[in-house]
C-alpha atoms as a PDB file:
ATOM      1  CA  UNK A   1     -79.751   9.136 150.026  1.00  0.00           C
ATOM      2  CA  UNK A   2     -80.930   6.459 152.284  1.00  0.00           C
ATOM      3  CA  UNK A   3     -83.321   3.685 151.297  1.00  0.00           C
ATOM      4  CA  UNK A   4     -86.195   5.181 153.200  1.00  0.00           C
ATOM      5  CA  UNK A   5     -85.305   8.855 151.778  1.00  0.00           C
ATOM      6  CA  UNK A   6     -85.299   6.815 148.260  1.00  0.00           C
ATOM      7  CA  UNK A   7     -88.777   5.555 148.943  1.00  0.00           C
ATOM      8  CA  UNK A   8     -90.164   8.887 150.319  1.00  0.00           C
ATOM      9  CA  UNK A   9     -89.142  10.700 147.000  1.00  0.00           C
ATOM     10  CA  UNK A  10     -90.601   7.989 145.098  1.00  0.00           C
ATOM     11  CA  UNK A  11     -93.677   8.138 146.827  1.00  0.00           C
ATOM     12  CA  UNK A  12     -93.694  12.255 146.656  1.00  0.00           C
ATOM     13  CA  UNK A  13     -92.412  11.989 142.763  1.00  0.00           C
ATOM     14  CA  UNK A  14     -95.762   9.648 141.815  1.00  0.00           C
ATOM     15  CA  UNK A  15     -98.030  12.316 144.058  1.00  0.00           C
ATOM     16  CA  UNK A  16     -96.152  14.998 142.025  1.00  0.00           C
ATOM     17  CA  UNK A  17     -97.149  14.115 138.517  1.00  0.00           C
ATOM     18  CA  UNK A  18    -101.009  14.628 139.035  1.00  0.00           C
ATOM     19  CA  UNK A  19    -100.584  17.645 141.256  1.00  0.00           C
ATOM     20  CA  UNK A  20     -98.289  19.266 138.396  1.00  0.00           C
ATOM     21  CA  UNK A  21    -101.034  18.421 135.880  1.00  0.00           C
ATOM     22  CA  UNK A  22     -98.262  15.842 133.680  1.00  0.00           C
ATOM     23  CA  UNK A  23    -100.598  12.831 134.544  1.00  0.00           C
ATOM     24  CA  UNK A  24    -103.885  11.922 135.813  1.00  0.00           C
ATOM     25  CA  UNK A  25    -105.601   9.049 137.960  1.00  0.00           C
ATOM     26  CA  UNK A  26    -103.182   6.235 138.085  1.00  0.00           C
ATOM     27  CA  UNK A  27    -101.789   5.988 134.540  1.00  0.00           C
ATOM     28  CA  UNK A  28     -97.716   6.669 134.180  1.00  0.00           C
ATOM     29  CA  UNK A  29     -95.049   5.405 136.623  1.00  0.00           C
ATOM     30  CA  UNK A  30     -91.937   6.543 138.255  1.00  0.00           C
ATOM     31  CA  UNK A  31     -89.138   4.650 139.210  1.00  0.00           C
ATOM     32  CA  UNK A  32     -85.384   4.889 140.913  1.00  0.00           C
ATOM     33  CA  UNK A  33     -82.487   2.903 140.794  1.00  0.00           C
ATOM     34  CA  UNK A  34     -81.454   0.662 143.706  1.00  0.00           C
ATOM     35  CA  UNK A  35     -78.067  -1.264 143.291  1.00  0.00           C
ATOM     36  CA  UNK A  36     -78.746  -3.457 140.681  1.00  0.00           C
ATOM     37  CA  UNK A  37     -82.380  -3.019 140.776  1.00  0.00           C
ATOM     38  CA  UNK A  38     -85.312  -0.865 141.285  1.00  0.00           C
ATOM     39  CA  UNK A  39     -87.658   0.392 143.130  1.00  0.00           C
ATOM     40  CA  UNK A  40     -91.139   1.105 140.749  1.00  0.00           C
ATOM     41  CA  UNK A  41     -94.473   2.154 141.646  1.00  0.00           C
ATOM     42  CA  UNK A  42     -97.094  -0.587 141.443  1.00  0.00           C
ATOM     43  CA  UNK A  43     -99.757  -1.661 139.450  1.00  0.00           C
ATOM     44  CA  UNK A  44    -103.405   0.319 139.550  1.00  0.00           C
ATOM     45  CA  UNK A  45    -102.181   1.624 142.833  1.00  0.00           C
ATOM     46  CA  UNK A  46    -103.993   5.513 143.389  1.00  0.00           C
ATOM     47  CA  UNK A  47    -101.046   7.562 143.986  1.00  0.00           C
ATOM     48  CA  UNK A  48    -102.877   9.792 146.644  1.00  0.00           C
ATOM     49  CA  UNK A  49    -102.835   6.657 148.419  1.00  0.00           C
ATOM     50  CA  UNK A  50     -99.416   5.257 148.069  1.00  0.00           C
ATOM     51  CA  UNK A  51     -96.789   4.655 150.729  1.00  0.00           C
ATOM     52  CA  UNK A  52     -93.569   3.826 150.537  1.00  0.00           C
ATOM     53  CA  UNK A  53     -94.319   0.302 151.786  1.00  0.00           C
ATOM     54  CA  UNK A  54     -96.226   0.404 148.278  1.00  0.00           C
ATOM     55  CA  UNK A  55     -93.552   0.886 145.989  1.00  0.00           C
ATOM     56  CA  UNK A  56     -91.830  -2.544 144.329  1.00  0.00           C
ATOM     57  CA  UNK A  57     -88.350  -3.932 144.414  1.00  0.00           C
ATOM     58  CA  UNK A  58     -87.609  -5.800 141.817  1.00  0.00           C
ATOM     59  CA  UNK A  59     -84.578  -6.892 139.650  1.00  0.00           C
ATOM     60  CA  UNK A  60     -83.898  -5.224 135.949  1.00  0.00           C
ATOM     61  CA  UNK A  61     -85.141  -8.848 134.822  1.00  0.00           C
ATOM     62  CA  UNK A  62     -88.301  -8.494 136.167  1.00  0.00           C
ATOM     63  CA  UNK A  63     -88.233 -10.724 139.126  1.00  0.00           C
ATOM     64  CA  UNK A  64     -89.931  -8.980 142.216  1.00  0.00           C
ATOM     65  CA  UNK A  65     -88.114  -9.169 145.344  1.00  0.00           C
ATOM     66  CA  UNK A  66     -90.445  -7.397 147.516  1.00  0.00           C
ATOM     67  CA  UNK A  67     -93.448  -7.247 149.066  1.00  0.00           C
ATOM     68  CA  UNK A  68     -94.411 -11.041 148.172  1.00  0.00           C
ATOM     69  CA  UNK A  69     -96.648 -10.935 145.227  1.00  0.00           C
ATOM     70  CA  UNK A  70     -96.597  -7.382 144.492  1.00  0.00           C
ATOM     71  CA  UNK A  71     -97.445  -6.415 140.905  1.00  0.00           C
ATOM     72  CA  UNK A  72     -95.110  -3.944 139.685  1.00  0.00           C
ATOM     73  CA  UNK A  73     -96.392  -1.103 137.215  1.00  0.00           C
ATOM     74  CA  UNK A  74     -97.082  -2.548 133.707  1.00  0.00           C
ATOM     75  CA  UNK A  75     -94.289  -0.435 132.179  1.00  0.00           C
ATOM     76  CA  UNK A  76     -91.772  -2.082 134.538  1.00  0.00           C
ATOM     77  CA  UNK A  77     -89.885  -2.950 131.171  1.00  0.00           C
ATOM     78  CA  UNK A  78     -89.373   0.356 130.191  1.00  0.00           C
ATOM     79  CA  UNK A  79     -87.755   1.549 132.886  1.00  0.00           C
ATOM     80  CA  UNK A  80     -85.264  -1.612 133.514  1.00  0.00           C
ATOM     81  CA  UNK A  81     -84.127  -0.925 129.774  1.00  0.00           C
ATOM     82  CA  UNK A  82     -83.331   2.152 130.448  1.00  0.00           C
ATOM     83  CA  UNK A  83     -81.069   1.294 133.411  1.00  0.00           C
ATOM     84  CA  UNK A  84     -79.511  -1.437 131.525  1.00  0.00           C
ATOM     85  CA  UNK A  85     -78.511   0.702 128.635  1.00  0.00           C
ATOM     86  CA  UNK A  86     -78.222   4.234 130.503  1.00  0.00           C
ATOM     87  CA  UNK A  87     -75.792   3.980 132.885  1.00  0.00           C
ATOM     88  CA  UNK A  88     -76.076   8.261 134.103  1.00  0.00           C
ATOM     89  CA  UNK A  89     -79.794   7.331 134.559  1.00  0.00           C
ATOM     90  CA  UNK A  90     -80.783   7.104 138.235  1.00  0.00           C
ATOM     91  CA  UNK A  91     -84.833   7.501 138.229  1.00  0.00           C
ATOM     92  CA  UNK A  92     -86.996   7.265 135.311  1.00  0.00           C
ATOM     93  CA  UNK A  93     -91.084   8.819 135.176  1.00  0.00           C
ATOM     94  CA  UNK A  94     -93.474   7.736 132.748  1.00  0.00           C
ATOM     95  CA  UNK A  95     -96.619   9.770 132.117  1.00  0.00           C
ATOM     96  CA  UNK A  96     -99.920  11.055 129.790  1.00  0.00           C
ATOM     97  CA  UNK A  97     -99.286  15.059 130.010  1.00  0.00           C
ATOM     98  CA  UNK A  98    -102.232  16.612 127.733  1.00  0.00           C
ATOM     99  CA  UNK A  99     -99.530  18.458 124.972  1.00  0.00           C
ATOM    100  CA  UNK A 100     -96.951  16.477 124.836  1.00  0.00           C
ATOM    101  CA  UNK A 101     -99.117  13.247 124.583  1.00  0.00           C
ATOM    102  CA  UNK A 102    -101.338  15.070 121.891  1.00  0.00           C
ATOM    103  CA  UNK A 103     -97.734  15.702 119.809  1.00  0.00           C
ATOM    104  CA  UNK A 104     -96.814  12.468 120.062  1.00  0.00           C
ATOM    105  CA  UNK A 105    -100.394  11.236 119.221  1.00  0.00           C
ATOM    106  CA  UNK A 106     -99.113  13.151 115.681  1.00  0.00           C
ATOM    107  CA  UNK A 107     -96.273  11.613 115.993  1.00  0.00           C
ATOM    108  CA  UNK A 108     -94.186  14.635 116.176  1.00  0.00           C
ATOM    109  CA  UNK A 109     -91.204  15.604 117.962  1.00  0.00           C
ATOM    110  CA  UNK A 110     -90.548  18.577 119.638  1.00  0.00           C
ATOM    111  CA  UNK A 111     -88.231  20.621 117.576  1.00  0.00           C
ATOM    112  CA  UNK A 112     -85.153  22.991 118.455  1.00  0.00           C
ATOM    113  CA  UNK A 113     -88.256  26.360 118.544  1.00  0.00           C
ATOM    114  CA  UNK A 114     -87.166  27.733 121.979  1.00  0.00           C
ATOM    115  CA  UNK A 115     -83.604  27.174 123.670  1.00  0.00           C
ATOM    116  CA  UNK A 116     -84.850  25.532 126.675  1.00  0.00           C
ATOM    117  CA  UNK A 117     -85.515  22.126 124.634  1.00  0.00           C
ATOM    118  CA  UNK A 118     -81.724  22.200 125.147  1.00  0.00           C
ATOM    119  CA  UNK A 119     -83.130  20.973 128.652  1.00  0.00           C
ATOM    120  CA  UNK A 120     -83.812  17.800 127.568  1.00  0.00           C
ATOM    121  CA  UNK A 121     -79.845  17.173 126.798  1.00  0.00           C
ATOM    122  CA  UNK A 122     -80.016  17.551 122.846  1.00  0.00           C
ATOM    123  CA  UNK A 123     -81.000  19.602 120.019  1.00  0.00           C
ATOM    124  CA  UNK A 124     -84.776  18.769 119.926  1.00  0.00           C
ATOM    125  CA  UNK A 125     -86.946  16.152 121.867  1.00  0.00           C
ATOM    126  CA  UNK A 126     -87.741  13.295 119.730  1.00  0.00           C
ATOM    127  CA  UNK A 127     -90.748  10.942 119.421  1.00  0.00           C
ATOM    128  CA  UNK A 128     -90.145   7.416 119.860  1.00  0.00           C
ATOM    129  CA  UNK A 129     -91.156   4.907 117.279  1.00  0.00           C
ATOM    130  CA  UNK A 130     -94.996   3.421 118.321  1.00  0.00           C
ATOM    131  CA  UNK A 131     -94.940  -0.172 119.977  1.00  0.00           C
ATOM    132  CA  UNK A 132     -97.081  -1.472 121.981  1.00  0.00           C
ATOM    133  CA  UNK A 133     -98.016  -0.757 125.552  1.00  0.00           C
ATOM    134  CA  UNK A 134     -96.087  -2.845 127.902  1.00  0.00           C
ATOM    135  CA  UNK A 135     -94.167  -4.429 125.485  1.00  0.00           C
ATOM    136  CA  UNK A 136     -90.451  -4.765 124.752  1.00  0.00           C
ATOM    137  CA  UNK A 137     -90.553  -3.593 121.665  1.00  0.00           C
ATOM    138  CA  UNK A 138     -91.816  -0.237 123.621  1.00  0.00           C
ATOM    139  CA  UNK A 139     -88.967  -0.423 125.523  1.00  0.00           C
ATOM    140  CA  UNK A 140     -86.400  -0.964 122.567  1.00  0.00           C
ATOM    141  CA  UNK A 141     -88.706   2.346 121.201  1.00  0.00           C
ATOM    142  CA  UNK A 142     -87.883   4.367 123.744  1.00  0.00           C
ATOM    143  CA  UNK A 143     -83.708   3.470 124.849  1.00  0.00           C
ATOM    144  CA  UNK A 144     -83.745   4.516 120.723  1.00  0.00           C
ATOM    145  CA  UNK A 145     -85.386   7.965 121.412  1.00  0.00           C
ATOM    146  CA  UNK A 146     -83.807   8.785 124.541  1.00  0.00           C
ATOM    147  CA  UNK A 147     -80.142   8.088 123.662  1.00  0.00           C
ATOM    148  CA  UNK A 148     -78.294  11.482 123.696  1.00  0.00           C
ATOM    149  CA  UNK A 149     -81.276  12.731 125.980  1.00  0.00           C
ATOM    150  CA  UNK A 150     -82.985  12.424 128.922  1.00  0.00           C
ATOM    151  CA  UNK A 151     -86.284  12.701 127.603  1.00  0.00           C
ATOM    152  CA  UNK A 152     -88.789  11.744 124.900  1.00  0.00           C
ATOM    153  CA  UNK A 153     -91.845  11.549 123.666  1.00  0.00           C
ATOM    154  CA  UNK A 154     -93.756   7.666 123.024  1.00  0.00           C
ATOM    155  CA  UNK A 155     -95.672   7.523 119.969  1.00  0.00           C
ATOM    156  CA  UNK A 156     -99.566   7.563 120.329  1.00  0.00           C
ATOM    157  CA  UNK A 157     -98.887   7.248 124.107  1.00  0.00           C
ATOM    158  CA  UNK A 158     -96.734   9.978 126.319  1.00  0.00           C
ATOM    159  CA  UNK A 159     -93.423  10.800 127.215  1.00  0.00           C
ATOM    160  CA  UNK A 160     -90.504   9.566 129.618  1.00  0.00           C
ATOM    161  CA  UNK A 161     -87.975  11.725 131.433  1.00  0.00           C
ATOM    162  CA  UNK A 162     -85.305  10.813 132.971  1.00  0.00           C
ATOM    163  CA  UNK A 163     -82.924  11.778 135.528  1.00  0.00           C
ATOM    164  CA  UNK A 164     -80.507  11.874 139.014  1.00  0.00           C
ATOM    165  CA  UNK A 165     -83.349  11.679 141.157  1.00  0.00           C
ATOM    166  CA  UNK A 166     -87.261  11.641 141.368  1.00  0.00           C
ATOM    167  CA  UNK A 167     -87.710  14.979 141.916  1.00  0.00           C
ATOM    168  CA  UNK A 168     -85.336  15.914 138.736  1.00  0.00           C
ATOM    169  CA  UNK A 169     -87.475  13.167 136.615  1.00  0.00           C
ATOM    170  CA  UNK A 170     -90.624  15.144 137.777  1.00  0.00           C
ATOM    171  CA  UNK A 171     -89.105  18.877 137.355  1.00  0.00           C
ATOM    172  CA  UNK A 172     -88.180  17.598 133.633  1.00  0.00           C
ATOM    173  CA  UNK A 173     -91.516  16.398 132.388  1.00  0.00           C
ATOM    174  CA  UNK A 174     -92.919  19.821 133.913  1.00  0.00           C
ATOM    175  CA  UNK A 175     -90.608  21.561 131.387  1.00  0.00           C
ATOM    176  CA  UNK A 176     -91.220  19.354 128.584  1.00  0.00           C
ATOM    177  CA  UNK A 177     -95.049  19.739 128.849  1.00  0.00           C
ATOM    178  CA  UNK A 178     -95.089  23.092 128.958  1.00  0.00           C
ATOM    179  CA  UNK A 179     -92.703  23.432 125.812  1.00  0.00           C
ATOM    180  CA  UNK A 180     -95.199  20.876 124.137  1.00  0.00           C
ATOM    181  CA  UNK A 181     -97.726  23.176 124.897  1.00  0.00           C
ATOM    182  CA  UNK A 182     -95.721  26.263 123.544  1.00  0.00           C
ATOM    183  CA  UNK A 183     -94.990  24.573 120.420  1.00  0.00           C
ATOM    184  CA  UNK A 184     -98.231  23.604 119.869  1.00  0.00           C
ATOM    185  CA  UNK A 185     -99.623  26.779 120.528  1.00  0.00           C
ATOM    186  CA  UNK A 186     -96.672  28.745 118.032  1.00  0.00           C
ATOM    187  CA  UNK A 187     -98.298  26.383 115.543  1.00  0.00           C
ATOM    188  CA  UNK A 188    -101.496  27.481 115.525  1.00  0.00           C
ATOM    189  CA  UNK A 189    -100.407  30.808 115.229  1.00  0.00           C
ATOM    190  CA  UNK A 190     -98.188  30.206 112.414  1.00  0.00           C
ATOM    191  CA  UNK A 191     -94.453  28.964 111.584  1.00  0.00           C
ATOM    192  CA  UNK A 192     -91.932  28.861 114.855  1.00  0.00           C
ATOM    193  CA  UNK A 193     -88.536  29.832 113.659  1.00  0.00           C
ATOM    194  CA  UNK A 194     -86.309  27.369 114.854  1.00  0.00           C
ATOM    195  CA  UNK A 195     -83.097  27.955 116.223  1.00  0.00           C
ATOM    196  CA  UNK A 196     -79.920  26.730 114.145  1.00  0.00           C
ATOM    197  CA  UNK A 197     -77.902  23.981 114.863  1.00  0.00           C
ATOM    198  CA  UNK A 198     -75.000  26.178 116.389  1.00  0.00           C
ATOM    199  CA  UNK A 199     -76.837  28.357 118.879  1.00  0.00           C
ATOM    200  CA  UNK A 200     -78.513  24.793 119.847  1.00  0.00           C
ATOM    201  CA  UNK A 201     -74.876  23.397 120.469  1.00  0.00           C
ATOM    202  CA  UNK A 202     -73.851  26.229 122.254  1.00  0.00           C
ATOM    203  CA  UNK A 203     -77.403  26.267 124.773  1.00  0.00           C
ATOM    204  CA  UNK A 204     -76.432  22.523 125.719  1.00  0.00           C
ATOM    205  CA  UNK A 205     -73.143  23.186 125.972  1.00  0.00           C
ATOM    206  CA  UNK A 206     -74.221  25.863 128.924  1.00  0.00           C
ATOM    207  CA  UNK A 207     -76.861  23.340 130.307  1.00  0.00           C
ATOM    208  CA  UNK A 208     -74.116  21.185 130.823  1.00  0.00           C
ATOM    209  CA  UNK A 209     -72.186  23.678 132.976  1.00  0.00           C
ATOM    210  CA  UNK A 210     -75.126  24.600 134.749  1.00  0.00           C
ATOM    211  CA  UNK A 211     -75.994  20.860 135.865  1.00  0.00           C
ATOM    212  CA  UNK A 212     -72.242  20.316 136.371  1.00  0.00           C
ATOM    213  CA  UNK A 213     -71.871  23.927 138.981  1.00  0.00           C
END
């Protein structure tokens, strides 16, 4: 993908989240991988209005490269600690989705009730340990959670979900929201019966085919 393409499905990623219903106004951020770098939506930006002139460059350290001055989004951490330590990661989204977010305001995972939590790479979806906002520690939080998956939920905060592309990220938070909102929902109506450990291995075994074919 080119670096304009890269930028364009950045740009449609970040307009994504609020039309999909995972986010609202400008909270949560998406980002891709560029070299040795990123590219990361900015600070307080409204996504309706962001272009791909916008979006940040900036080094896994934290140094922006481009435009001059730009503030990068406040979670800018989060997502360079997952490229340092995920090396099959190539975009990462951030974002407030209402079930998932009121889970992981419990501080509850999302545990192995349907087979398509397989979808997240592993047996269940797990919630991070709480840090705060911003923060390293946050980052530390969530490379914990999301190793052996691409996605998690953040205590008392959201989720992340990561993936080969922007789009993917996007499609994958879509898929964990609505199973946070199943779960939630089996809850209320009583017990779910969760799936064993075997029939869990087997689903990810066949949603490891399917992303391989």
């Amino acid at each position: 993908m080119s670096a304009s393409d890269l930028r364009e499905a950045l740009v449609a990623a970040s307009r994504g989240m609020n039309a999909a219903g995972v986010n609202r106004g400008t909270s949560g951020n998406v980002s891709v991988r560029v070299g040795n770098g990123m590219l990361i939506t900015p600070s307080t930006v409204t996504y309706q209005d962001l272009t791909p002139s916008d979006l940040v460059a900036m080094a896994l350290d934290g140094s922006v490269q481009s435009p001059v001055g730009a503030r990068p989004s406040t979670e800018w951490r989060l997502h360079a600690a997952i490229y340092e330590h995920r090396t099959d990661v190539q975009a990462v989204l951030h974002a407030h989705p209402q079930y998932a977010t009121a889970l992981a305001c419990l501080r509850r995972g999302i545990p192995p009730f349907h087979y398509m939590v397989a979808v997240a790479g592993g047996e269940d979806i797990r919630c991070s340990e709480y840090a705060t906002v911003g923060t390293p520690a946050l980052a530390r939080a969530a490379v914990a959670a999301l190793e052996g998956r691409r996605a998690c939920l953040l205590a008392n905060h959201g989720i992340v979900a990561c993936a080969a592309s922007p789009a993917e990220a996007l499609a994958l938070a879509v898929e964990v929201e609505a199973l946070a909102g199943q779960y939630i929902a089996a809850k209320h109506a009583g017990e779910p019966v969760l799936l064993p450990e075997d029939e869990m291995r087997r689903v990810c075994a066949a949603f490891e085919t399917y992303r391989r074919a």
